[in-house]
Protein backbone atom coordinates (compact mmCIF):
# COMPACT_ATOMS: atom_id res chain seq x y z
CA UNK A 1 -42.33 21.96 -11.76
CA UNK A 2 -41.12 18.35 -11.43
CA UNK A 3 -43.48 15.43 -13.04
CA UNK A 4 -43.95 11.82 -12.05
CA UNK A 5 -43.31 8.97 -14.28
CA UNK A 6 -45.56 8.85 -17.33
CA UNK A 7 -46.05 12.94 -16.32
CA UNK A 8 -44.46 15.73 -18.52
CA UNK A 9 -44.25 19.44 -17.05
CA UNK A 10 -43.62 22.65 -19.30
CA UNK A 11 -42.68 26.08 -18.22
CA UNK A 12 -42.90 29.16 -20.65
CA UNK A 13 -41.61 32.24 -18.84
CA UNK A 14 -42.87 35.46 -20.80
CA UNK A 15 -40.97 38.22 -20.28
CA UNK A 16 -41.16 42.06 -21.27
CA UNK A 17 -37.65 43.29 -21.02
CA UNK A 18 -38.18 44.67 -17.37
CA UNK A 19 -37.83 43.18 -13.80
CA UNK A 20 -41.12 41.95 -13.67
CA UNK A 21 -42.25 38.15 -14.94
CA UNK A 22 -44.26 35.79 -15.40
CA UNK A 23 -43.81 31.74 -15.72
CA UNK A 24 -46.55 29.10 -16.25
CA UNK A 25 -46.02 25.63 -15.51
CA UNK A 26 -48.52 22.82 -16.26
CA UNK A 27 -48.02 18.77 -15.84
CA UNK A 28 -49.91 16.29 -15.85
CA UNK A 29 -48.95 12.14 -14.37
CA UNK A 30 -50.98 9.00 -14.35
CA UNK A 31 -50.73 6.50 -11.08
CA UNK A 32 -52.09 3.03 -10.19
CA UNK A 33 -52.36 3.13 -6.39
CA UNK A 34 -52.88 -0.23 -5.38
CA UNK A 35 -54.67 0.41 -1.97
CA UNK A 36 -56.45 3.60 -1.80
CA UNK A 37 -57.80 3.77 1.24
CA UNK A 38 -54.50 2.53 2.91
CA UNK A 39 -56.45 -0.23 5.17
CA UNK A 40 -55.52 -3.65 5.81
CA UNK A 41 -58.54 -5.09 4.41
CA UNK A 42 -60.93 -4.24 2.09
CA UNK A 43 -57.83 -3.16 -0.37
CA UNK A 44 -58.76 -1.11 -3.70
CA UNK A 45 -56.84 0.18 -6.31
CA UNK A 46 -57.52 2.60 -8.77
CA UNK A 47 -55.90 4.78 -11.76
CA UNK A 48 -55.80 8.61 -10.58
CA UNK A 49 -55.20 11.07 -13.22
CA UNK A 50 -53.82 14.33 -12.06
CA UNK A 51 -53.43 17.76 -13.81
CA UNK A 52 -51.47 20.57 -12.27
CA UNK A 53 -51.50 24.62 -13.54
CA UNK A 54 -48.78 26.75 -11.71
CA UNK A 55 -48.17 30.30 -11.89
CA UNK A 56 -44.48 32.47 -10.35
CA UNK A 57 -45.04 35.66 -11.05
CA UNK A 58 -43.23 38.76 -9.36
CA UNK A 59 -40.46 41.54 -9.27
CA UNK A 60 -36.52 40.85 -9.81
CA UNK A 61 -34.22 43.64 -8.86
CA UNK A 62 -30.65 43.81 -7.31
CA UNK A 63 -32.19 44.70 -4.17
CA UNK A 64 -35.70 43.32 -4.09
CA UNK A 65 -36.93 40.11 -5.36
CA UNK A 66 -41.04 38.84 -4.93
CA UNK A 67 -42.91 35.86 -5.62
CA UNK A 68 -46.28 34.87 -5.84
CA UNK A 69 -46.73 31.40 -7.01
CA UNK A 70 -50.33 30.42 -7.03
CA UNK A 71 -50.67 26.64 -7.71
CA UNK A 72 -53.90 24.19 -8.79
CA UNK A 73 -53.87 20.46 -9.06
CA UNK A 74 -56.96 18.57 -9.95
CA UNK A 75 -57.03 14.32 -9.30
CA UNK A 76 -59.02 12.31 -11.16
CA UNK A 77 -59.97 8.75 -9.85
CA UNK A 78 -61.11 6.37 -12.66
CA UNK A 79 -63.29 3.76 -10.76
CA UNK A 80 -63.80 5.51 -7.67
CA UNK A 81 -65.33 9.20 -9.03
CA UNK A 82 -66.75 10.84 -5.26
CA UNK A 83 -63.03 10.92 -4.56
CA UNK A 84 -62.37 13.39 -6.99
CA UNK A 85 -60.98 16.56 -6.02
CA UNK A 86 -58.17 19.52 -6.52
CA UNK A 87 -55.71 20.82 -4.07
CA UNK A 88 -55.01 24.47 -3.79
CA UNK A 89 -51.61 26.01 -3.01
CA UNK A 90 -51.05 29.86 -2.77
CA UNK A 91 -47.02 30.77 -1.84
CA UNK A 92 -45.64 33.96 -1.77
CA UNK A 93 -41.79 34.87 -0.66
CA UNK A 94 -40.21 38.35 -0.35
CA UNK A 95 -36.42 39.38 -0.18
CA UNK A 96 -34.87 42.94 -0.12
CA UNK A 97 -31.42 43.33 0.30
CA UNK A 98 -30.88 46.92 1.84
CA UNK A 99 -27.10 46.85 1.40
CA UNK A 100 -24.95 44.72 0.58
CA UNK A 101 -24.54 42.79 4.13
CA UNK A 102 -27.95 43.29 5.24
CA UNK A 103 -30.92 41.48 3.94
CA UNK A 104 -34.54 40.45 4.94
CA UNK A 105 -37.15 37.52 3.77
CA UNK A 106 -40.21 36.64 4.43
CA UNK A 107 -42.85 33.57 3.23
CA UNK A 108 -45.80 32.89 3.51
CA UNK A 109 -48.66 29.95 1.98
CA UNK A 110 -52.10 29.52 2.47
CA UNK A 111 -52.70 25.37 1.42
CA UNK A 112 -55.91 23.65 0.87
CA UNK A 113 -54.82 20.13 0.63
CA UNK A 114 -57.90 17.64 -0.31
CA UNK A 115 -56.42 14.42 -1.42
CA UNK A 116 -57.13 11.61 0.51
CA UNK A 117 -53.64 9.75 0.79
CA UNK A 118 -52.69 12.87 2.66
CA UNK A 119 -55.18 12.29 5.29
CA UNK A 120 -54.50 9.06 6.59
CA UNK A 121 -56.36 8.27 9.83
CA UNK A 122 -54.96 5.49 12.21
């Protein structure tokens, strides 16, 4: 999990011996967004504060290898609190490798995306 400037981002896999695991990652980045509401007038900044958990968990063989990597991140607006909110992210990915020249994948996500900067209307 990558993390923004003034952000750090730690991953500790734990793993018991066999092809299943299990990683958390966790970050969390500070940002001064000089125009929040992305309008031509009326400009306000703010400081947003945002915190991220992560989970990949899943299955590792030499033919089959599964993901789920559920996701939260949580945003934090100093001055302007009723724009506080948290995204949701839920990925999963699937690959099997009958032989050795023939393989299948598949993904999939389900994303609840609430921040506003995302939603820009014209």
């Amino acid at each position: 999990m990558a993390a923004g400037p003034g952000g750090s981002a730690t991953a500790s896999p734990v793993d018991s011996g066999g092809p299943s695991f299990l990683h958390v990652q966790s970050g969390f980045e500070l940002e001064y967004n000089d125009n929040i509401f992305f309008t031509r007038r009326n400009q306000e900044a703010d400081l947003i504060s945002t915190g991220t958990l992560g989970l990949d968990a899943g299955v590792k063989t030499e033919r089959l290898e599964l993901h789920f990597n559920p996701s939260w991140r949580y945003y934090k607006y100093q001055d302007n609190s009723s724009l506080d909110d948290h995204d949701q992210f839920y990925r999963t990915s699937l690959d099997y490798k009958p032989t050795p020249r023939l393989s299948f994948s598949s993904e999939g996500a389900y994303i609840i995306d609430n921040r506003r900067d995302d939603q820009v209307d014209e």
